[in-house]
C-alpha atoms as a PDB file:
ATOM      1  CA  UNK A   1       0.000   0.000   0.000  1.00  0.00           C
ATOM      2  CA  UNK A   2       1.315   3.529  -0.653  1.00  0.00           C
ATOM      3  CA  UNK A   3       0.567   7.018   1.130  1.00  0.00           C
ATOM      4  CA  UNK A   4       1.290  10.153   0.692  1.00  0.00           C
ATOM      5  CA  UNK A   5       1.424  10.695   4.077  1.00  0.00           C
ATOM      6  CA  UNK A   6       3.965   7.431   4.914  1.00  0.00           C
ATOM      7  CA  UNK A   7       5.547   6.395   1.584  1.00  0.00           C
ATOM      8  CA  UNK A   8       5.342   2.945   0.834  1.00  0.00           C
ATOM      9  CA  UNK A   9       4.173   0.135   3.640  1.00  0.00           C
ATOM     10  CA  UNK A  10       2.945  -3.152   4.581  1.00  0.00           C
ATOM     11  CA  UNK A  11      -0.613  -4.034   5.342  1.00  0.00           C
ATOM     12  CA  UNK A  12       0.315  -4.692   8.348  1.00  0.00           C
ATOM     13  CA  UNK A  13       2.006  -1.485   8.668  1.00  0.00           C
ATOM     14  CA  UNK A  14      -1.102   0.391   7.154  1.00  0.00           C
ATOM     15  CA  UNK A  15      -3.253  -0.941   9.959  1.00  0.00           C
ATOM     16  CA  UNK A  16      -0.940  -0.365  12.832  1.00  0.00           C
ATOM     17  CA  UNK A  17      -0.910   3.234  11.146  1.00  0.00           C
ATOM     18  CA  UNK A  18      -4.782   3.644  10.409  1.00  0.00           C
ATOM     19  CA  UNK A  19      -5.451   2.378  14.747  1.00  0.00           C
ATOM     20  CA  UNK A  20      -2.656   4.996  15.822  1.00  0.00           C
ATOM     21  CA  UNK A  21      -4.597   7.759  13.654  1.00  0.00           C
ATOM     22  CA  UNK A  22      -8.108   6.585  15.519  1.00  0.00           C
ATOM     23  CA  UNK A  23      -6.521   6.910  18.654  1.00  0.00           C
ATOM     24  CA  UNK A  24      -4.640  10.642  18.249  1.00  0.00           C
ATOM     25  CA  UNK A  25      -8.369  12.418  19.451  1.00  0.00           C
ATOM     26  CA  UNK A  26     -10.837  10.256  20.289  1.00  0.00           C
ATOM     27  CA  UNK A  27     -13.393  12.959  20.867  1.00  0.00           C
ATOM     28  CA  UNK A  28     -13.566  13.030  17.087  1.00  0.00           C
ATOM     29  CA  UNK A  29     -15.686  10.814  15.034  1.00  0.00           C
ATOM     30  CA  UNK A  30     -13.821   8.741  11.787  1.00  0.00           C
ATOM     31  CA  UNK A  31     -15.061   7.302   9.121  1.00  0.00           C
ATOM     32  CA  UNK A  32     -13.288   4.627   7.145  1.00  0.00           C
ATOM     33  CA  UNK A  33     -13.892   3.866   3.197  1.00  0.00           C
ATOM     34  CA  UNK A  34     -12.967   1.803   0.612  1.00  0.00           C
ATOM     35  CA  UNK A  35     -13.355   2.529  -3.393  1.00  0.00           C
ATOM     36  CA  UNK A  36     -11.513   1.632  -6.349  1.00  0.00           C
ATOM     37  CA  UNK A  37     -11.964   3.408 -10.017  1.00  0.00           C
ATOM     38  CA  UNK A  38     -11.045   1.924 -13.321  1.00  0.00           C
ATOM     39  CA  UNK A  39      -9.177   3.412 -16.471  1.00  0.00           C
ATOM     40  CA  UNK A  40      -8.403   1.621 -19.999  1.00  0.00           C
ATOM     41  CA  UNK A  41      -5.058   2.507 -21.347  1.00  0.00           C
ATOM     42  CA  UNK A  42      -2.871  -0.371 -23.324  1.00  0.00           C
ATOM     43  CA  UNK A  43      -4.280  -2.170 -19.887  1.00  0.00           C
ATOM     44  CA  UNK A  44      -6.739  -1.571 -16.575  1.00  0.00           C
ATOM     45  CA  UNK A  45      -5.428   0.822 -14.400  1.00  0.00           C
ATOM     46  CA  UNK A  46      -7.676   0.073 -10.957  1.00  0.00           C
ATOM     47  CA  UNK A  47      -6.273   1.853  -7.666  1.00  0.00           C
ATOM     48  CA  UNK A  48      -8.025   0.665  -4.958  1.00  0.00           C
ATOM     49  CA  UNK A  49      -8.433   3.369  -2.290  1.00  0.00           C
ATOM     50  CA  UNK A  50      -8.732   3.728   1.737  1.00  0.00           C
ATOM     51  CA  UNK A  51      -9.362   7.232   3.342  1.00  0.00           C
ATOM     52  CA  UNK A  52      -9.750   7.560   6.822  1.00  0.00           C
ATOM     53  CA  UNK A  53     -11.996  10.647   7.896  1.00  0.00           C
ATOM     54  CA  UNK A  54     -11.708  12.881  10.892  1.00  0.00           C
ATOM     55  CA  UNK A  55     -15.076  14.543  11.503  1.00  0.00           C
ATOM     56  CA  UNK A  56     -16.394  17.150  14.086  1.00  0.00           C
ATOM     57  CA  UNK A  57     -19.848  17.965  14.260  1.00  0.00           C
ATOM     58  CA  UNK A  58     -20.383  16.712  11.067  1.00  0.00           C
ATOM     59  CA  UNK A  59     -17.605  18.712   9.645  1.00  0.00           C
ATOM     60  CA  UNK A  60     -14.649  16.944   8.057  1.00  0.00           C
ATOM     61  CA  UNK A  61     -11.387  18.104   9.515  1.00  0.00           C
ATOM     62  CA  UNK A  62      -9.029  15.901   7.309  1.00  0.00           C
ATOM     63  CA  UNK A  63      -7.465  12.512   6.883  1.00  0.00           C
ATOM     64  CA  UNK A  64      -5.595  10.032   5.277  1.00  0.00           C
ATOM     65  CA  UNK A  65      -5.365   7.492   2.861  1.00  0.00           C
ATOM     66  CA  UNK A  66      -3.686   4.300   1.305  1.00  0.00           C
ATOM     67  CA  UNK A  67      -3.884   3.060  -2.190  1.00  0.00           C
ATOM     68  CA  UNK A  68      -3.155   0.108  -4.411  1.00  0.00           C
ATOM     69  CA  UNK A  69      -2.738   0.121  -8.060  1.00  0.00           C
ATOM     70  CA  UNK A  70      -3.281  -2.894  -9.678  1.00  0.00           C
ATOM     71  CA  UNK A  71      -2.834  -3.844 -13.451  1.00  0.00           C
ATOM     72  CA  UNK A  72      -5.131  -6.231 -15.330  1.00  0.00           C
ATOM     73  CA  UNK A  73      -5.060  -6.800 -18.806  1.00  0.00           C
ATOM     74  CA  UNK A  74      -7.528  -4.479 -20.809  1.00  0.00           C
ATOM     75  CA  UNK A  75     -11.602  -4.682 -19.622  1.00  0.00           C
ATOM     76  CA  UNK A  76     -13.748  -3.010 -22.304  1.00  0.00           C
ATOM     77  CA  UNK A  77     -16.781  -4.325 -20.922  1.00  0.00           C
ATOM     78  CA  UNK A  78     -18.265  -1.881 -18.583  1.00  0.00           C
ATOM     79  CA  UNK A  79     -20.446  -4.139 -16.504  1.00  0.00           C
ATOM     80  CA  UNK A  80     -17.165  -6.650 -16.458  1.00  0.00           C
ATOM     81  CA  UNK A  81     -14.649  -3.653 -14.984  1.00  0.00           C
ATOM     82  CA  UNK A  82     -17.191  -2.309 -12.464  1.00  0.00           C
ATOM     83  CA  UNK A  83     -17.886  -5.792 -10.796  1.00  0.00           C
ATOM     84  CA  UNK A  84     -13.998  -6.041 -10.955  1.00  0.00           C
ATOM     85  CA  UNK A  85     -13.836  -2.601  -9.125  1.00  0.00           C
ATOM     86  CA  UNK A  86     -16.384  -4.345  -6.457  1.00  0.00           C
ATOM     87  CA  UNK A  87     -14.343  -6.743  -6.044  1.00  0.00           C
ATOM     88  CA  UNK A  88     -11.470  -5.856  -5.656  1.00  0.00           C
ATOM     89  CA  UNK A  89     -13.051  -3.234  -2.874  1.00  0.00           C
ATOM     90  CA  UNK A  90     -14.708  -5.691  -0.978  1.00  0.00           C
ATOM     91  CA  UNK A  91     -11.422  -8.521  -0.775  1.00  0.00           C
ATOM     92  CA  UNK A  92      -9.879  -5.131   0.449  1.00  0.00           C
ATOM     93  CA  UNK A  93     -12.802  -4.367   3.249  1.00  0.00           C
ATOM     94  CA  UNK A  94     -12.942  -8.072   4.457  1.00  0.00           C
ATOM     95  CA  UNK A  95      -9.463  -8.361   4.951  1.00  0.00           C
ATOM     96  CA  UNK A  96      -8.824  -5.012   6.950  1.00  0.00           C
ATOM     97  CA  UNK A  97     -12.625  -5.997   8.853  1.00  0.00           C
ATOM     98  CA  UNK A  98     -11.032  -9.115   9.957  1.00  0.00           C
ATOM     99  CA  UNK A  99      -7.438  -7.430  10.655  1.00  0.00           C
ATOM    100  CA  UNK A 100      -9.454  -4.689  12.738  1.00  0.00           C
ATOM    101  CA  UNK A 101     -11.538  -7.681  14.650  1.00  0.00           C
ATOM    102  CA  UNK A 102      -7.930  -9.193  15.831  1.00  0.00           C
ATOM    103  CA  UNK A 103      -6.737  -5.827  16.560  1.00  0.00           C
ATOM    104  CA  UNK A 104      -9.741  -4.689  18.565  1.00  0.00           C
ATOM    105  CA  UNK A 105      -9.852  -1.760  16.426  1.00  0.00           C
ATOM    106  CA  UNK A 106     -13.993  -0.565  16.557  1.00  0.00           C
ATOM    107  CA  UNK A 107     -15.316   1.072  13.570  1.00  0.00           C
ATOM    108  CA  UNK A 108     -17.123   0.532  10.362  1.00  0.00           C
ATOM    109  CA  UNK A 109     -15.902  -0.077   6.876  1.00  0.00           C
ATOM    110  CA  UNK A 110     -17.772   1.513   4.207  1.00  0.00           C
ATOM    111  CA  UNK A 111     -17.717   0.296   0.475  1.00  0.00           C
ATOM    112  CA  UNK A 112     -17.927   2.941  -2.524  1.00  0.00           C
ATOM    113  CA  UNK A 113     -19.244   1.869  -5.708  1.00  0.00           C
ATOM    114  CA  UNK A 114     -18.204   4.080  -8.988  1.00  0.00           C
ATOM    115  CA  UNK A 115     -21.956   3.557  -9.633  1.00  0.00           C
ATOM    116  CA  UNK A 116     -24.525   6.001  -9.433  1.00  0.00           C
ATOM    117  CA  UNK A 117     -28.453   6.046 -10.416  1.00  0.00           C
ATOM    118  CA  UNK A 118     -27.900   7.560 -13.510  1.00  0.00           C
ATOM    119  CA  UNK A 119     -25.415   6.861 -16.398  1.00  0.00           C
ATOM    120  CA  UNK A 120     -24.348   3.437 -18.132  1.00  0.00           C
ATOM    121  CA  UNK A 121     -23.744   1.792 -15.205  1.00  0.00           C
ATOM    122  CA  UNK A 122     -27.033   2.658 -13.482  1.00  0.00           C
ATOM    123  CA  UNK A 123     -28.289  -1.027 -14.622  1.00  0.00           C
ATOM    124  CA  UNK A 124     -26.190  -2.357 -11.929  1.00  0.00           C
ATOM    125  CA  UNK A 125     -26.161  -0.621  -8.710  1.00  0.00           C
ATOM    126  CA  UNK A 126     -29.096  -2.730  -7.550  1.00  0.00           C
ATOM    127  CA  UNK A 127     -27.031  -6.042  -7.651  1.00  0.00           C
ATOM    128  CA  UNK A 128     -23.829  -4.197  -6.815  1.00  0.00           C
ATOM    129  CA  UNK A 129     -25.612  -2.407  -3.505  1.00  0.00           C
ATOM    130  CA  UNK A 130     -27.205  -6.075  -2.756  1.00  0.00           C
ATOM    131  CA  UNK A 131     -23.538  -8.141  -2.711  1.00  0.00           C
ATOM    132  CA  UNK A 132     -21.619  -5.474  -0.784  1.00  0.00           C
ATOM    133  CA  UNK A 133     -24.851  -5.329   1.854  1.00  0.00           C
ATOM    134  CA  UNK A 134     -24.904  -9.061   1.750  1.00  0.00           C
ATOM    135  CA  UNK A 135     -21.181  -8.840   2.776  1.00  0.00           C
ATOM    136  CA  UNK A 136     -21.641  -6.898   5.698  1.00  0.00           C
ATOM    137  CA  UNK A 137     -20.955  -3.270   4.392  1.00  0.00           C
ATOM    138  CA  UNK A 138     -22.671   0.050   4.035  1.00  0.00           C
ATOM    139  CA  UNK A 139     -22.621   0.409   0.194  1.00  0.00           C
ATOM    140  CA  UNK A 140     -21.880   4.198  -0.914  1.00  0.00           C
ATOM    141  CA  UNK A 141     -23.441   5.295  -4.542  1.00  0.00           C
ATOM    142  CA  UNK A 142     -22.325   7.833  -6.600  1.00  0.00           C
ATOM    143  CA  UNK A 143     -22.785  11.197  -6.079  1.00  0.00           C
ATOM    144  CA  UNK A 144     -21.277  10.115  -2.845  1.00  0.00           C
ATOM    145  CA  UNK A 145     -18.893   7.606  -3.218  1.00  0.00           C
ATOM    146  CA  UNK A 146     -15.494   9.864  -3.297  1.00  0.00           C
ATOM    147  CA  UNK A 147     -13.027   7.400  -2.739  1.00  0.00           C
ATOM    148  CA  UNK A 148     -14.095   5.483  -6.014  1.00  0.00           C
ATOM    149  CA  UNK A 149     -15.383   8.059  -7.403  1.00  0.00           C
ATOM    150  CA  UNK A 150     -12.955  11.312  -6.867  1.00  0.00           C
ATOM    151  CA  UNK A 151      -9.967   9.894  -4.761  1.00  0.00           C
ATOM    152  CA  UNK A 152      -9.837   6.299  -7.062  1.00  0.00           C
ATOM    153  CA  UNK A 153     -10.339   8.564 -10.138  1.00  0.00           C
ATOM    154  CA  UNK A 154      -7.531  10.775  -9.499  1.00  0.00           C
ATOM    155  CA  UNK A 155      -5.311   7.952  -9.317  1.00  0.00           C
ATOM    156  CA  UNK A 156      -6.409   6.166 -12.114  1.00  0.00           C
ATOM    157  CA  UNK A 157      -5.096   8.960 -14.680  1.00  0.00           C
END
């Protein structure tokens, strides 16, 4: 995983990173997301993105994130690279819900889908919404899905 914030480190070291950030001021709330965004060049670039929110009275007073970029040869199906963006997302969340159950670290994970009610991939956000629910997340739609949709897209330039 790379930040901007750290450089380059180890899950492991991402997580022992994202419980000392929790614990710097606990009288603020945090929210912790996962998104990933797609772009075709001679391949599929997907970063796969996890921001961690400090919020005060509903106020965000920054953060930090940790991405992956992944390579996969090139998706020109549209249906076939958002599922892999889901995907990809979710074996993310899992792994860092079970890391976060070992490490006693409480607080939710929420998925965001590069999916929105309107556009071409509108078709899908009812089966998308349904498998990252069934998998025990919140499931964040465009407009406001920013990690997949603003922080993932940024990266995937």
């Amino acid at each position: 995983m790379f930040s901007i914030t750290y450089g380059e480190v180890s899950f492991e070291e991402m997580v022992a990173l994202i419980k000392a950030y929790l614990s710097q001021d606990i009288s603020y709330e945090y929210k912790i997301s996962i998104g990933a965004d797609s772009q075709n060049f001679n391949y599929t670039k997907v970063p796969i993105t996890i921001g961690i929110h400090k919020i005060a009275n509903k106020i965000g007073k920054g953060g930090i994130f940790f991405s992956e970029i992944r390579r996969f040869s090139k998706i020109n199906n549209i249906r076939q690279k958002i599922f892999l963006e889901t995907s990809l997302s979710l074996e993310l969340a899992i792994r860092l819900r079970e890391k976060f159950k070992e490490e006693k670290i409480p607080n939710e994970i929420s998925v965001h889908i590069d999916a929105g009610l309107h556009g071409p991939s509108s078709q899908w956000v009812s089966e998308i919404r349904g498998w990252v629910v069934s998998c025990g997340f919140p499931c964040v739609i465009k407009p406001d899905s920013y990690m997949a949709s603003t922080i993932a897209n940024r990266l995937s330039k």
